[in-house]
C-alpha atoms as a PDB file:
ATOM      1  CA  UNK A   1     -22.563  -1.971 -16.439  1.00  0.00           C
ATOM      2  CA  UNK A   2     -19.203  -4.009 -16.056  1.00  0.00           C
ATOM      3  CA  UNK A   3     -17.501  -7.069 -16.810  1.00  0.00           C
ATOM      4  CA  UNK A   4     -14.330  -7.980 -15.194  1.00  0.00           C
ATOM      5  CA  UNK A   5     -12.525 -10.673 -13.841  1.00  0.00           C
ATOM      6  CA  UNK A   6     -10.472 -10.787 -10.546  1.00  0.00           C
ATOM      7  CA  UNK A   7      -8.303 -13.681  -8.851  1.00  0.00           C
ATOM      8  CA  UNK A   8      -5.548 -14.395  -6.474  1.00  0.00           C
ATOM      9  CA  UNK A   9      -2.032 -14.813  -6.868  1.00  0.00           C
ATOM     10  CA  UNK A  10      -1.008 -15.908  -3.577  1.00  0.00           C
ATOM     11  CA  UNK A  11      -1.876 -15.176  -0.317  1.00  0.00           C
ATOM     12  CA  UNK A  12      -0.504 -12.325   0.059  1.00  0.00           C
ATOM     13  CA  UNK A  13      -1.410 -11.011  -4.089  1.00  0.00           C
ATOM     14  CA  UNK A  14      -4.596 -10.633  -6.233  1.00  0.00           C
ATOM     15  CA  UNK A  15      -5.500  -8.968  -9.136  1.00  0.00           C
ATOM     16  CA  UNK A  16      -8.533  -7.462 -10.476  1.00  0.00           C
ATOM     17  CA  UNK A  17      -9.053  -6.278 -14.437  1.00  0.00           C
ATOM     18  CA  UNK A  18     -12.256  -5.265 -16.374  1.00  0.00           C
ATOM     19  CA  UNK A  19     -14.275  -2.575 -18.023  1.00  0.00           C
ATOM     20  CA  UNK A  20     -17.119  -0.248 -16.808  1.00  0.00           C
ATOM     21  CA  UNK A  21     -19.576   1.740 -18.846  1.00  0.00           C
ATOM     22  CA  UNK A  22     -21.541   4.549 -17.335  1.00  0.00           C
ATOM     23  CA  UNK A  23     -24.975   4.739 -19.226  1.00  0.00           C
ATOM     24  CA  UNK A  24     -27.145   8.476 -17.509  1.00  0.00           C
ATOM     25  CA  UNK A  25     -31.013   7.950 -18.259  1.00  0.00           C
ATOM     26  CA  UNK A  26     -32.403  11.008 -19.708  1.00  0.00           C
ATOM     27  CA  UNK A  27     -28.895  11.978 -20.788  1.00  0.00           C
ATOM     28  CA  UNK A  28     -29.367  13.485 -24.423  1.00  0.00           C
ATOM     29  CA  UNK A  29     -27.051  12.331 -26.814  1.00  0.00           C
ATOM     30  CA  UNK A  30     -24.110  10.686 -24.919  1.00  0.00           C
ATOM     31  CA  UNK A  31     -22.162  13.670 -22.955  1.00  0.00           C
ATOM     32  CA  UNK A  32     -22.531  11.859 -20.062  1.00  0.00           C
ATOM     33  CA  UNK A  33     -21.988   8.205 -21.257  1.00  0.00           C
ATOM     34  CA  UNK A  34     -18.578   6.679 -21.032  1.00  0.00           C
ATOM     35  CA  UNK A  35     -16.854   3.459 -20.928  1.00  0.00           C
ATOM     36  CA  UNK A  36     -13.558   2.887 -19.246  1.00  0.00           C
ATOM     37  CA  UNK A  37     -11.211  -0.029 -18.770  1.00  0.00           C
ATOM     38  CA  UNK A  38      -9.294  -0.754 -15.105  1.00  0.00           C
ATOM     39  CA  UNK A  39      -7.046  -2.454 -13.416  1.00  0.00           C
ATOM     40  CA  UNK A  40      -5.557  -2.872  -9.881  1.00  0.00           C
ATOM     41  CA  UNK A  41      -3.085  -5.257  -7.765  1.00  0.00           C
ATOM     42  CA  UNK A  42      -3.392  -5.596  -3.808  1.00  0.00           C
ATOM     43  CA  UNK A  43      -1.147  -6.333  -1.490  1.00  0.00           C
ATOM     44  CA  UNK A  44      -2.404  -7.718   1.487  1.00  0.00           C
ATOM     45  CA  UNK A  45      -4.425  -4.726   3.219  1.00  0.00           C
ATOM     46  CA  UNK A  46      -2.990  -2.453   0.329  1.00  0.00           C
ATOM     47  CA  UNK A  47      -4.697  -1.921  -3.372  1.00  0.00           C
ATOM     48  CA  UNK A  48      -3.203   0.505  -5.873  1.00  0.00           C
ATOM     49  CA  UNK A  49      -5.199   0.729  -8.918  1.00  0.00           C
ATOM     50  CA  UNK A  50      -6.020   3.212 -12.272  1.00  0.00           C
ATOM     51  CA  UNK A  51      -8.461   3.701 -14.509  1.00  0.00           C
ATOM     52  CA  UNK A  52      -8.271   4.986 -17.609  1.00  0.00           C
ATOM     53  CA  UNK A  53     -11.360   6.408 -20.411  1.00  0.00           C
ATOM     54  CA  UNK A  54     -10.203   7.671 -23.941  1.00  0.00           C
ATOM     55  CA  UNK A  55     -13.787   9.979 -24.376  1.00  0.00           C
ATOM     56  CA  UNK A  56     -14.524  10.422 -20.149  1.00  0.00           C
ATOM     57  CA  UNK A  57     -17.378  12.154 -19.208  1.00  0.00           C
ATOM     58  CA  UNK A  58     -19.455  15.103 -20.906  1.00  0.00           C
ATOM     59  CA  UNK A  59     -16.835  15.236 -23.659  1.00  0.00           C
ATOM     60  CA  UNK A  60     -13.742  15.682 -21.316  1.00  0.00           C
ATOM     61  CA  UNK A  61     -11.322  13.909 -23.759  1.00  0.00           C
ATOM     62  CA  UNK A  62      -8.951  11.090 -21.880  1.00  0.00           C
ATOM     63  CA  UNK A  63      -8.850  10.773 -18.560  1.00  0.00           C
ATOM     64  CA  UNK A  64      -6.368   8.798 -16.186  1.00  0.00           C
ATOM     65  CA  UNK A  65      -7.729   7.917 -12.489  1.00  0.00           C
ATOM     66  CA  UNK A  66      -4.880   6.814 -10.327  1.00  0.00           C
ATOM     67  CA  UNK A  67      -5.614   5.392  -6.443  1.00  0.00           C
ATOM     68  CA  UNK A  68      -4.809   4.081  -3.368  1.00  0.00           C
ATOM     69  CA  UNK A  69      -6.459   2.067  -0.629  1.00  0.00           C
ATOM     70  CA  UNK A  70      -5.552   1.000   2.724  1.00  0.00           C
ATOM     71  CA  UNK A  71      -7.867  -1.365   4.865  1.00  0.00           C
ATOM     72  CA  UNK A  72      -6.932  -2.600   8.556  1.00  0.00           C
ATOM     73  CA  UNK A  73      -8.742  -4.330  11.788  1.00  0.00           C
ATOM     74  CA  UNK A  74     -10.006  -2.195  14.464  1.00  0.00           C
ATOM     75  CA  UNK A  75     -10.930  -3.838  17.965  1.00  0.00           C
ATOM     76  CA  UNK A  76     -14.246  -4.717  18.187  1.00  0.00           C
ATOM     77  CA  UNK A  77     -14.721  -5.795  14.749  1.00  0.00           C
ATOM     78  CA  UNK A  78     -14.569  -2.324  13.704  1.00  0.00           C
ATOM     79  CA  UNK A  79     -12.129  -1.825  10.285  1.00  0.00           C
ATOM     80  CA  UNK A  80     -10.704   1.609   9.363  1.00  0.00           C
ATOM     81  CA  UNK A  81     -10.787   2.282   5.171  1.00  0.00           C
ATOM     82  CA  UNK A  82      -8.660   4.829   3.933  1.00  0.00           C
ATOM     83  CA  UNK A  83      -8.792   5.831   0.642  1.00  0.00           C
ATOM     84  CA  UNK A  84      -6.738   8.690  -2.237  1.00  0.00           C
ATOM     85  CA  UNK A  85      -7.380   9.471  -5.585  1.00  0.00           C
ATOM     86  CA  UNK A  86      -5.863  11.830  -8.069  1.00  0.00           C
ATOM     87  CA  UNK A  87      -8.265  12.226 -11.426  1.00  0.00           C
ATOM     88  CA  UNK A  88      -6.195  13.757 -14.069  1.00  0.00           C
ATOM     89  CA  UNK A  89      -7.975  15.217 -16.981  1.00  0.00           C
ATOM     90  CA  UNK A  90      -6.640  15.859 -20.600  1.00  0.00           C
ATOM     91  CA  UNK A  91      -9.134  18.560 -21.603  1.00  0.00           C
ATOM     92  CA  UNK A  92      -7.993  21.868 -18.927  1.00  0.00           C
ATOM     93  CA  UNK A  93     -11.398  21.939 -17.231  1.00  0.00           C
ATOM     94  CA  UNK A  94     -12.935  19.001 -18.404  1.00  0.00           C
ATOM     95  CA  UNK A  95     -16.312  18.510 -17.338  1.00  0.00           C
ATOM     96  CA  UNK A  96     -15.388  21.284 -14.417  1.00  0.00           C
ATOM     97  CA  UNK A  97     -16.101  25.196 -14.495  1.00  0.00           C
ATOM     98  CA  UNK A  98     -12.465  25.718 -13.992  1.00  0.00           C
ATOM     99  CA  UNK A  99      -9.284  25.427 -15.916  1.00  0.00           C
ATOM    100  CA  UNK A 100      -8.136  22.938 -13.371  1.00  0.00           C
ATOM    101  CA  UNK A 101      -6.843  19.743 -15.106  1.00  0.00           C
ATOM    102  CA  UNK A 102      -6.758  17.667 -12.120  1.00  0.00           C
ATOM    103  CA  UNK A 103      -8.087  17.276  -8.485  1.00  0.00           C
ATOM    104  CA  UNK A 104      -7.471  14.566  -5.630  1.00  0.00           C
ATOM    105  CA  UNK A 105     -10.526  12.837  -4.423  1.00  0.00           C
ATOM    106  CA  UNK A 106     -10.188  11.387  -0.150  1.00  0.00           C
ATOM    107  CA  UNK A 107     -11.847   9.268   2.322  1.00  0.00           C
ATOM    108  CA  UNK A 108     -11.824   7.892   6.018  1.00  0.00           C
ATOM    109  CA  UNK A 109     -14.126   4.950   6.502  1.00  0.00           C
ATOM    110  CA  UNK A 110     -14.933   3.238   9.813  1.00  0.00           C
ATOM    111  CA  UNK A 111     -17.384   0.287   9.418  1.00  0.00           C
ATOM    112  CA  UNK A 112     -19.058  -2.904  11.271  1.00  0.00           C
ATOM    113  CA  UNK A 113     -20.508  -5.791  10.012  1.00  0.00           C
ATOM    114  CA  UNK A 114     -23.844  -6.439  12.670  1.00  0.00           C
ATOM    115  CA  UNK A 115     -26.881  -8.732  12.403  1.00  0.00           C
ATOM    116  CA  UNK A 116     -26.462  -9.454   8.500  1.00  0.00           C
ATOM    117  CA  UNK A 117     -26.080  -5.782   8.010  1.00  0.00           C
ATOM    118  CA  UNK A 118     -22.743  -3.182   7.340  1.00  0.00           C
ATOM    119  CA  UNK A 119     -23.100  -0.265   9.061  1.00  0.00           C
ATOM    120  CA  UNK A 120     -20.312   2.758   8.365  1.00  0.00           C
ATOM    121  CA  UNK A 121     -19.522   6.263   8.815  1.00  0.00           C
ATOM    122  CA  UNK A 122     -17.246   8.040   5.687  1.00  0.00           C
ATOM    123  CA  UNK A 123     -15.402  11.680   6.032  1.00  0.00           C
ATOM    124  CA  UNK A 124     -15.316  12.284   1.994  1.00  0.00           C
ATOM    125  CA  UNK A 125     -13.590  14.811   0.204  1.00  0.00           C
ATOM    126  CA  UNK A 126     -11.485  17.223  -2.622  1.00  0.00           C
ATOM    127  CA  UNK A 127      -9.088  19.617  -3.011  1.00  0.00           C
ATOM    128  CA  UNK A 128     -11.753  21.497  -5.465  1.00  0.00           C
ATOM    129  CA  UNK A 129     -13.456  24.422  -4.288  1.00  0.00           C
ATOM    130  CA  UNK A 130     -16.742  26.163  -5.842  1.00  0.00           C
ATOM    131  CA  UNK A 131     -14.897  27.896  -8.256  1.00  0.00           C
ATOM    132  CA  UNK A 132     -14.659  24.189  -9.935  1.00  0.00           C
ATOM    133  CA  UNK A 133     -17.956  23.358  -9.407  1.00  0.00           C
ATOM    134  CA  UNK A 134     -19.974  26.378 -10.800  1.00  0.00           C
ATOM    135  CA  UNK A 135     -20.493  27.886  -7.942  1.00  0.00           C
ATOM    136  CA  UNK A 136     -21.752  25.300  -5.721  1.00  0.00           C
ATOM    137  CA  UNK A 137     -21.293  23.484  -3.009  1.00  0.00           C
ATOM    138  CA  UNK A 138     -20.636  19.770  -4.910  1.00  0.00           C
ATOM    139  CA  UNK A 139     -17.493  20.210  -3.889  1.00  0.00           C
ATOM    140  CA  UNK A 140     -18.178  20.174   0.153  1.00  0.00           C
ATOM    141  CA  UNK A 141     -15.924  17.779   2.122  1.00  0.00           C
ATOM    142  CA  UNK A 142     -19.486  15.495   3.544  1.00  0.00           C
ATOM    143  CA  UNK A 143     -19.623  12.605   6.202  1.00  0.00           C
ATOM    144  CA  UNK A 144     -21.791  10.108   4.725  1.00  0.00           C
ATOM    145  CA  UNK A 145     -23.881   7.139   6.963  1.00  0.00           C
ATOM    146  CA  UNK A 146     -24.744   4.057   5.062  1.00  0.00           C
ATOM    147  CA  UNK A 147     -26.519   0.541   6.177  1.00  0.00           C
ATOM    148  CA  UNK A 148     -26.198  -2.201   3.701  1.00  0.00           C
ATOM    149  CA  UNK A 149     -26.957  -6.042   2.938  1.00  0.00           C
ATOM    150  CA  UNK A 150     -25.839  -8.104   0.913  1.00  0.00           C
ATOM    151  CA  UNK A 151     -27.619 -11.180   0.006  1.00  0.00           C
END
């Protein structure tokens, strides 16, 4: 759930402010359930933003989420997305099986708007490795496909 308001400045400058709160079904008790506030300023193309939770998730303690984003015209009506993130957690470990007390989250986007309908490819990514992730592979760099509407 979220509540926020956004406007712009100029036409160059806008602003966007609110709150989000992450509710898991089936979650017992409320590990998993958080609520944190944001806030970001763009620039054109360019958005630099953080957000910030006092009890983050699964009982990590405070946690500070810093980003960028970069967004330009292809030909063809293609655009290019580009995104960084560096989560920094207060509790050494957190919600991860490692002492790590950080990690950087990445993506490349290229998209197309066609026939009502968004189509894009994403190269996601971290700097975690299984050792963070118990084991696993959750922290695999994926490509992800998506086709959207909005209405």
């Amino acid at each position: 759930m979220y509540a926020g308001f956004s406007a712009d400045i100029n036409d160059d400058w806008s602003y966007d402010v609110g709150g989000l709160y992450y509710a898991y079904p089936g979650d017992n008790g409320d590990d998993g359930d958080f609520f944190e506030v944001y806030g970001s300023v763009s620039w054109k193309d360019l958005t630099v933003g953080v957000n910030y939770s006092d009890d983050y998730y699964a009982e990590t303690d405070e946690a500070t989420y810093i980003y960028g984003d970069y967004s330009f015209a292809l030909p063809n009506e293609f655009a290019l997305d580009l995104h960084v993130g560096y989560q920094m957690l207060e509790e050494d470990g957190g919600f991860l099986s490692s002492d790590e007390d950080g990690y950087t989250d990445y993506s490349v986007t290229v998209s197309r708007d066609f026939g009502g309908f968004n189509f894009a490819v994403a190269y996601v990514g971290t700097d975690l490795d299984e050792d963070d992730v118990f084991g696993t592979d959750w922290a695999d760099d994926v490509v992800i496909a998506t086709i959207s509407a909005s209405f």
